[in-house]
PDB file of N, CA and C in Angstrom:
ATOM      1  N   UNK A   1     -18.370   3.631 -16.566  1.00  0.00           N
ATOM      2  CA  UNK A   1     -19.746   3.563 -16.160  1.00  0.00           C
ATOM      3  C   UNK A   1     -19.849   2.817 -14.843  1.00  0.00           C
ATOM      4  N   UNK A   2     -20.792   3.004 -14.185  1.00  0.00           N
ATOM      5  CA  UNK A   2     -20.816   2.369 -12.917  1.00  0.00           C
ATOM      6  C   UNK A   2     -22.572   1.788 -13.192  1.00  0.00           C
ATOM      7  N   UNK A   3     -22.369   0.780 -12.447  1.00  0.00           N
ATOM      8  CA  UNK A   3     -23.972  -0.002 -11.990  1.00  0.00           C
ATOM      9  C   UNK A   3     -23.899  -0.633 -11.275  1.00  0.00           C
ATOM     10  N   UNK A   4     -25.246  -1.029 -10.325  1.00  0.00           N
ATOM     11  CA  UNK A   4     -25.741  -0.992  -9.143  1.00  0.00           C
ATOM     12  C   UNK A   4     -25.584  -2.825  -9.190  1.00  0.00           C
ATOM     13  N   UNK A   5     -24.695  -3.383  -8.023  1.00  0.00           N
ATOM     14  CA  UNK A   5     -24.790  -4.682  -8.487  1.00  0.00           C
ATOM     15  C   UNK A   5     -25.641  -5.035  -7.115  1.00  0.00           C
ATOM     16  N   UNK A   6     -25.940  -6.680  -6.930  1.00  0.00           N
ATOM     17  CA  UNK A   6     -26.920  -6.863  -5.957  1.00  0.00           C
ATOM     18  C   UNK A   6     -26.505  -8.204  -5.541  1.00  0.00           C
ATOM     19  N   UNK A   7     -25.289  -8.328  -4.210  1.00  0.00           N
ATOM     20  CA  UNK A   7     -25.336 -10.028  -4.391  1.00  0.00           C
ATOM     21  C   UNK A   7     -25.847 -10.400  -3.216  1.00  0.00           C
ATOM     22  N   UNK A   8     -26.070 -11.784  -3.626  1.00  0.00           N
ATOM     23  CA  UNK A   8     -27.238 -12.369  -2.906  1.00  0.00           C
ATOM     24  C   UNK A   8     -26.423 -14.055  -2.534  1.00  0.00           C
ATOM     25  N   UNK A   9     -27.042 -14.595  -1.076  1.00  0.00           N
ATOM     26  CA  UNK A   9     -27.050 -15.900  -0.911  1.00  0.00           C
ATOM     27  C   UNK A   9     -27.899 -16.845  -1.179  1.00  0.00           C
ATOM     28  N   UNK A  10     -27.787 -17.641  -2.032  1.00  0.00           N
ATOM     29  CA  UNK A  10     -29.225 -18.938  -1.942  1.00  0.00           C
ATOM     30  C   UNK A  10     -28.855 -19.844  -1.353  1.00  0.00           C
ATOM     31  N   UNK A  11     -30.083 -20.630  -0.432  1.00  0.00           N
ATOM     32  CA  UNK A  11     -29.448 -21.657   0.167  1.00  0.00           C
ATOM     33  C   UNK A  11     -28.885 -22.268  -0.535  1.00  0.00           C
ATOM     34  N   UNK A  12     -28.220 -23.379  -0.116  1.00  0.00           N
ATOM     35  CA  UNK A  12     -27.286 -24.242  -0.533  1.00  0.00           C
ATOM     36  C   UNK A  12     -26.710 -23.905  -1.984  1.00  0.00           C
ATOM     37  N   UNK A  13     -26.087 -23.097  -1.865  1.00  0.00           N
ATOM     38  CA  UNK A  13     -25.416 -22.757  -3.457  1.00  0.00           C
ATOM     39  C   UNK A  13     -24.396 -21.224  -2.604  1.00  0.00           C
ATOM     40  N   UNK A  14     -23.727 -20.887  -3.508  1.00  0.00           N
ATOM     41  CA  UNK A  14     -22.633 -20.186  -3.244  1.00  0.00           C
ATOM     42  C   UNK A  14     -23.022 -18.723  -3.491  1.00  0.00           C
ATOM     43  N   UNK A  15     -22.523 -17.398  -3.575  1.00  0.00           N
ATOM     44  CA  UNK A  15     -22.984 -16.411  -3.405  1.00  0.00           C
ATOM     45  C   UNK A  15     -23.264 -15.791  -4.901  1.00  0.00           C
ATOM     46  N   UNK A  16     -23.715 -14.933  -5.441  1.00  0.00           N
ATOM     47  CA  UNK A  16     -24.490 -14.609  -6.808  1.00  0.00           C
ATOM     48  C   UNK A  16     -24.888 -13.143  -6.743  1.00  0.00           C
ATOM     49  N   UNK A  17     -23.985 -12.674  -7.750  1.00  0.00           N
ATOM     50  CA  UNK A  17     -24.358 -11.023  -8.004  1.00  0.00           C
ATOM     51  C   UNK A  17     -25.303 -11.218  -9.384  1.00  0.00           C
ATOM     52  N   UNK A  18     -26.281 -10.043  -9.093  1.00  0.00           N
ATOM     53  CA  UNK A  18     -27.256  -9.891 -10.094  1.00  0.00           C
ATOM     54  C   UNK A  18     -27.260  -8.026 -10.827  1.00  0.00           C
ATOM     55  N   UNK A  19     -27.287  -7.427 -11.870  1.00  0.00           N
ATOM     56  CA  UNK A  19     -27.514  -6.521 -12.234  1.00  0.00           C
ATOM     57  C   UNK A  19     -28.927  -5.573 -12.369  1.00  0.00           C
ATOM     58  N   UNK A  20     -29.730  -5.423 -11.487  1.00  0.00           N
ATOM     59  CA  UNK A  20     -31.224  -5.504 -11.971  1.00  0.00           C
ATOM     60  C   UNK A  20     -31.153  -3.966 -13.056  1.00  0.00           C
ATOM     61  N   UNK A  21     -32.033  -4.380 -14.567  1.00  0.00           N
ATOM     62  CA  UNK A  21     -32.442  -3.215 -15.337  1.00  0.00           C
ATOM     63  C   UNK A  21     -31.316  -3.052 -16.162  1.00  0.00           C
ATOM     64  N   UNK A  22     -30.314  -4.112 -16.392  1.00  0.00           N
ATOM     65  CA  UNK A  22     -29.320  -3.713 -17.159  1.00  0.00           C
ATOM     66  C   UNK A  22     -29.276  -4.457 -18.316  1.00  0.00           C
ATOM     67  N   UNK A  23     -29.550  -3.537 -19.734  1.00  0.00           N
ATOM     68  CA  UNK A  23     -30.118  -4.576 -20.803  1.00  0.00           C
ATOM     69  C   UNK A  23     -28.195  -4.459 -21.430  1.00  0.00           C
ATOM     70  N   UNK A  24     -28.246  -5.612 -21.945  1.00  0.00           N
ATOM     71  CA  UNK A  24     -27.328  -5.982 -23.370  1.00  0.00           C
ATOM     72  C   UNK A  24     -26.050  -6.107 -22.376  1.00  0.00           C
ATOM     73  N   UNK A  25     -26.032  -6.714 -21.052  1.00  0.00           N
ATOM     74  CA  UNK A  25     -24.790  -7.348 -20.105  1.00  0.00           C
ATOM     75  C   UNK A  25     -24.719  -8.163 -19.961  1.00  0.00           C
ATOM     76  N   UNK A  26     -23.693  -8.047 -18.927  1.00  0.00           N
ATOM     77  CA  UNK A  26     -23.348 -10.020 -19.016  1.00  0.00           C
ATOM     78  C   UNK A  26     -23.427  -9.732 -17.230  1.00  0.00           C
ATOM     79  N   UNK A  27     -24.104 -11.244 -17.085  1.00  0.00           N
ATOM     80  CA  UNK A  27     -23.712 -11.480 -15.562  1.00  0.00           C
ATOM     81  C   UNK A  27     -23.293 -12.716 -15.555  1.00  0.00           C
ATOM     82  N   UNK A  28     -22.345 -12.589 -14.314  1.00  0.00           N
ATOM     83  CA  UNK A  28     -21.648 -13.683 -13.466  1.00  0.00           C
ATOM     84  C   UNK A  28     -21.722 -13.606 -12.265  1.00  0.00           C
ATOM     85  N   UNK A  29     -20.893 -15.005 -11.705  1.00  0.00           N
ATOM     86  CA  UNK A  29     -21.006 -15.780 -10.581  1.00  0.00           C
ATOM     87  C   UNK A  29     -19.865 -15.387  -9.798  1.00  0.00           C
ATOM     88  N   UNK A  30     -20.107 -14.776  -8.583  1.00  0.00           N
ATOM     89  CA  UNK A  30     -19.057 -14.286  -7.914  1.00  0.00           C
ATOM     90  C   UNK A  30     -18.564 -15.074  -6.667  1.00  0.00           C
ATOM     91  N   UNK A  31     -17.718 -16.020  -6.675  1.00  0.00           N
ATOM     92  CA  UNK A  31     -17.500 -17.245  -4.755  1.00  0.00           C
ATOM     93  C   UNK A  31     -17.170 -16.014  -4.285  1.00  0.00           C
ATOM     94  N   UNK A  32     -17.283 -15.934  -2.949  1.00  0.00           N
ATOM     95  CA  UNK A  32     -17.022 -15.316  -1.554  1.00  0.00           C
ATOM     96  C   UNK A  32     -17.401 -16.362  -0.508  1.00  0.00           C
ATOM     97  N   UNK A  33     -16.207 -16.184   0.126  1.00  0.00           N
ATOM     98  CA  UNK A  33     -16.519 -16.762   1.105  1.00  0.00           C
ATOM     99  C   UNK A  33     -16.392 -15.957   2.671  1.00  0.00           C
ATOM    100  N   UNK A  34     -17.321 -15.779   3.126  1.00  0.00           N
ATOM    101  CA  UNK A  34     -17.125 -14.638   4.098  1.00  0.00           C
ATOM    102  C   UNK A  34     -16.289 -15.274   5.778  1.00  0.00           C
ATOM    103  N   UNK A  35     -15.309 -14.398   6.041  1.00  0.00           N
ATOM    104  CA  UNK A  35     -14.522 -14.895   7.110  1.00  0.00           C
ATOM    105  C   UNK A  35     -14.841 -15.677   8.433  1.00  0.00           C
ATOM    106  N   UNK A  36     -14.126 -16.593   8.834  1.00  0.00           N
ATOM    107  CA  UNK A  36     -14.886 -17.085  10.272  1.00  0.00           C
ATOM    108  C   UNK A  36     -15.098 -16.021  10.805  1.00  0.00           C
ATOM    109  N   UNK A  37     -15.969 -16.672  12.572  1.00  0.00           N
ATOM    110  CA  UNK A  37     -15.995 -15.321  13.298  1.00  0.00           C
ATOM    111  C   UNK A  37     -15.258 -15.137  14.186  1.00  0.00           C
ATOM    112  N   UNK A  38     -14.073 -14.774  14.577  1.00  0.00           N
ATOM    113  CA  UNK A  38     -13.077 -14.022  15.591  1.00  0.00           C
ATOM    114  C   UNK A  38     -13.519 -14.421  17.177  1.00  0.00           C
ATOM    115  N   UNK A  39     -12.889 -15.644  17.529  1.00  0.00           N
ATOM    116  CA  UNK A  39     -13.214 -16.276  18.799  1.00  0.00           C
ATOM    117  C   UNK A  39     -12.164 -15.555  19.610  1.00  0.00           C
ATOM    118  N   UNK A  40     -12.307 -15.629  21.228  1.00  0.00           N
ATOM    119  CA  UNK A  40     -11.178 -15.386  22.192  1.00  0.00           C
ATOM    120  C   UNK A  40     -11.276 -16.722  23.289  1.00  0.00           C
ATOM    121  N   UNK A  41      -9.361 -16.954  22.733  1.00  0.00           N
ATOM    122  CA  UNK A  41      -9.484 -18.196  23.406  1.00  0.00           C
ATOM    123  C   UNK A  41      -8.207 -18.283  24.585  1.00  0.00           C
ATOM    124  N   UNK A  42      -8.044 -18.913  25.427  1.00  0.00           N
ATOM    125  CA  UNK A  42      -7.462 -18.947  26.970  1.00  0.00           C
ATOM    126  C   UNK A  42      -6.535 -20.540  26.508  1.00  0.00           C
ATOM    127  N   UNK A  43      -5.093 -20.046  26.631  1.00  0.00           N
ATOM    128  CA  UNK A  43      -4.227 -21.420  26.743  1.00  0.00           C
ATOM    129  C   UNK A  43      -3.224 -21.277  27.830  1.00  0.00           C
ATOM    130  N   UNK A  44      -2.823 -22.320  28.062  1.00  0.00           N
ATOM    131  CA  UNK A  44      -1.856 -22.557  29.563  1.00  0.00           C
ATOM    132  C   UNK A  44      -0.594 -23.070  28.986  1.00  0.00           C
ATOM    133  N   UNK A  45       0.381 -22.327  29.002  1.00  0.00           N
ATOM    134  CA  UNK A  45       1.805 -22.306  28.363  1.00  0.00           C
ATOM    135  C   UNK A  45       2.828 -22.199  29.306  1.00  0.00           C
ATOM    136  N   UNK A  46       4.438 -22.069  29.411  1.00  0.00           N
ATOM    137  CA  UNK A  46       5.388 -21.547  30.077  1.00  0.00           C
ATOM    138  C   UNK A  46       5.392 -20.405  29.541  1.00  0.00           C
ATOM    139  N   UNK A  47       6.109 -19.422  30.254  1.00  0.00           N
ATOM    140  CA  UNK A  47       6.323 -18.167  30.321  1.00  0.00           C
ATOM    141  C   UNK A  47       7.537 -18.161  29.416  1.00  0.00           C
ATOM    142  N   UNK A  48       8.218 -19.253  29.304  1.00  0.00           N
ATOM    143  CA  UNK A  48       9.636 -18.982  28.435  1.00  0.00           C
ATOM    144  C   UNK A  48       9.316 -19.205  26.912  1.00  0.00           C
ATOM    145  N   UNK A  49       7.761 -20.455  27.142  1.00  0.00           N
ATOM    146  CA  UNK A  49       7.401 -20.535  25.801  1.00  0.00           C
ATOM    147  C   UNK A  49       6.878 -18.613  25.138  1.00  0.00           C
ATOM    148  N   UNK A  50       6.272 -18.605  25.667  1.00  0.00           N
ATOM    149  CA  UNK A  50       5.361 -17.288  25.674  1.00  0.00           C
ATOM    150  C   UNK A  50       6.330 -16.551  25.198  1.00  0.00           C
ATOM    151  N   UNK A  51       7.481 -15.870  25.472  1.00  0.00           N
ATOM    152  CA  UNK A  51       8.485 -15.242  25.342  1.00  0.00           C
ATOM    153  C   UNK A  51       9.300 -15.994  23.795  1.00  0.00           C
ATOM    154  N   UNK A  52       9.341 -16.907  23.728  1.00  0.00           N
ATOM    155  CA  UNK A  52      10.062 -17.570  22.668  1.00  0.00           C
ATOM    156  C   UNK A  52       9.083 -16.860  21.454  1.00  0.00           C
ATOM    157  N   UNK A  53       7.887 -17.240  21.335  1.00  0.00           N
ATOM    158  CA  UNK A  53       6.456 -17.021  20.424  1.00  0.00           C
ATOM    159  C   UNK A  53       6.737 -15.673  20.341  1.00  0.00           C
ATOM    160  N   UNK A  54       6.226 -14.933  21.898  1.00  0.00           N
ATOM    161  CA  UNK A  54       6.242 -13.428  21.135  1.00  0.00           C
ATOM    162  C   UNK A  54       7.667 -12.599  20.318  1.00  0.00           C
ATOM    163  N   UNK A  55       8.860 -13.104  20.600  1.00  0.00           N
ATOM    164  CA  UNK A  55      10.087 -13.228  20.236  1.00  0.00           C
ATOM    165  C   UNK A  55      10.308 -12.583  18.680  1.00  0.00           C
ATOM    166  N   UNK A  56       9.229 -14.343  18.096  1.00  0.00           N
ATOM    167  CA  UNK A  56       9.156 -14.366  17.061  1.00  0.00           C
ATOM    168  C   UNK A  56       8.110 -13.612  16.060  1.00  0.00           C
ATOM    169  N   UNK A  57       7.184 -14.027  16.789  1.00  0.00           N
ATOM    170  CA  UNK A  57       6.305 -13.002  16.361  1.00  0.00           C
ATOM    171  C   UNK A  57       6.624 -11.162  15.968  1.00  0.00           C
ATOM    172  N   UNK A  58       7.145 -10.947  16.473  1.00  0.00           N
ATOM    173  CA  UNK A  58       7.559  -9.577  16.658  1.00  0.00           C
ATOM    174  C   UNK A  58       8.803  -9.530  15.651  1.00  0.00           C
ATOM    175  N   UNK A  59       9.717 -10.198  15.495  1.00  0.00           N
ATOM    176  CA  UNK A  59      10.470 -10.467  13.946  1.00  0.00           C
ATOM    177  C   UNK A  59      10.042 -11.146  12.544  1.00  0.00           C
ATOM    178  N   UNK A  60       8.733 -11.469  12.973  1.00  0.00           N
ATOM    179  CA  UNK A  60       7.722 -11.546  11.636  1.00  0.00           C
ATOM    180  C   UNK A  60       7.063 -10.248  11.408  1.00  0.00           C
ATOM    181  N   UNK A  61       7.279  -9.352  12.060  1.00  0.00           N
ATOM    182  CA  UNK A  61       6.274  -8.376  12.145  1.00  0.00           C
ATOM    183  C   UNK A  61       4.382  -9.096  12.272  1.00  0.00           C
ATOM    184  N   UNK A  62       4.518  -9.543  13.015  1.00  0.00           N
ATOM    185  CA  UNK A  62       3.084  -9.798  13.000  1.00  0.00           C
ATOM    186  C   UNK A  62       2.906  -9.988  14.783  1.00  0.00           C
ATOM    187  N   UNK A  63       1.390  -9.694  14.787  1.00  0.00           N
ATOM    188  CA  UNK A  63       0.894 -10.023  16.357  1.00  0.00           C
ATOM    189  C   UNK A  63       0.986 -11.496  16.811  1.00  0.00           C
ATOM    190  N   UNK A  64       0.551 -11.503  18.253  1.00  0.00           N
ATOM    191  CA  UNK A  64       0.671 -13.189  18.958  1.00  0.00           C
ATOM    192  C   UNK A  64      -0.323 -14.056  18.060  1.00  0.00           C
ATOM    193  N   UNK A  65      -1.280 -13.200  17.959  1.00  0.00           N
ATOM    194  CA  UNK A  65      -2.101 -14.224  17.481  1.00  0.00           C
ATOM    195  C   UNK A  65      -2.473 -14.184  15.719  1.00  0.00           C
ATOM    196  N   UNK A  66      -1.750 -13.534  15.477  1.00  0.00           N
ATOM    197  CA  UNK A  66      -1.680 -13.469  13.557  1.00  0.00           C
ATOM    198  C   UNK A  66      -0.174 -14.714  13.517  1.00  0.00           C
ATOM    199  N   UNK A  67       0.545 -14.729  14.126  1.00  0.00           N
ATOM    200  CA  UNK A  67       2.070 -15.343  14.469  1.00  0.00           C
ATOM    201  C   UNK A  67       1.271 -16.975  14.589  1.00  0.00           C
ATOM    202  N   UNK A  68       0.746 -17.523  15.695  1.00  0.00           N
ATOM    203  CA  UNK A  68       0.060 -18.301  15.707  1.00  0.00           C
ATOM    204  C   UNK A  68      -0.959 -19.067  14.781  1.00  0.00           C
ATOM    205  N   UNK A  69      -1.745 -18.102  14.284  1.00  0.00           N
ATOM    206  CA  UNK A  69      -2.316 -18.506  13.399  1.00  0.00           C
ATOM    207  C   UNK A  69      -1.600 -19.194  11.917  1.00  0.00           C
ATOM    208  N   UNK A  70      -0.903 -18.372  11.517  1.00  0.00           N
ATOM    209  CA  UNK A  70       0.093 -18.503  10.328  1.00  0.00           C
ATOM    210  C   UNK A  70       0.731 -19.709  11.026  1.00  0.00           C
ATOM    211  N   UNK A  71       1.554 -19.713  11.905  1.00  0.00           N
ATOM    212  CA  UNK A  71       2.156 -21.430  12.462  1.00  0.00           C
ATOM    213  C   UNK A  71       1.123 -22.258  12.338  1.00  0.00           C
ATOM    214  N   UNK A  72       0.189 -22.060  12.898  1.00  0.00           N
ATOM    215  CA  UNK A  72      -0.854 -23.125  13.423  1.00  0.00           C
ATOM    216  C   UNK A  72      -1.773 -23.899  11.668  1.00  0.00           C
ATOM    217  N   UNK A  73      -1.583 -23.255  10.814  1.00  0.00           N
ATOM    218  CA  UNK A  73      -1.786 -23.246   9.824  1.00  0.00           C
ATOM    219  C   UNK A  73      -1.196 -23.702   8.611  1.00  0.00           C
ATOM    220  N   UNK A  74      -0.256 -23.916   8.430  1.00  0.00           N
ATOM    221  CA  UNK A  74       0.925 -23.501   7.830  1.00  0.00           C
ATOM    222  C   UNK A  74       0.532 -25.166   7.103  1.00  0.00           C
ATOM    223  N   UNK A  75       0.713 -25.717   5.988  1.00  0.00           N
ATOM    224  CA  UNK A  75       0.960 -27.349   5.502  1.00  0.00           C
ATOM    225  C   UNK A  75       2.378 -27.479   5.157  1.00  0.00           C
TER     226      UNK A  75
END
């Protein structure tokens, strides 16, 4: 069966799906947290660094800045 779900933000509280018209269900509480927003940013490096990074990056299979991120991230 399929039904029509409806989620919603309230302030200060976390995100909330609702079922409207659906007798004898159950509802719950759904977290989402929706992604930052995708900045473009300018850094001043060596060229050998640059080359070292994309190096690696490219034997992670991942881009400069997915490579970065995952480093930059990492605990």
């Amino acid at each position: 069966m399929d039904y029509i779900a409806i989620i919603h933000k309230d302030p200060d509280s976390g995100y909330g799906v609702s079922f409207p018209d659906f007798q004898d269900g159950v509802a719950f509480l759904v977290h989402f947290t929706p992604p930052d927003k995708t900045v473009r940013v300018n850094i001043t490096l060596h060229e050998s660094d640059l080359a070292l990074i994309d190096a690696a990056a490219k034997a992670s299979g991942l881009s400069r800045s997915a490579y970065l991120v995952e480093k930059g991230t990492a605990r």
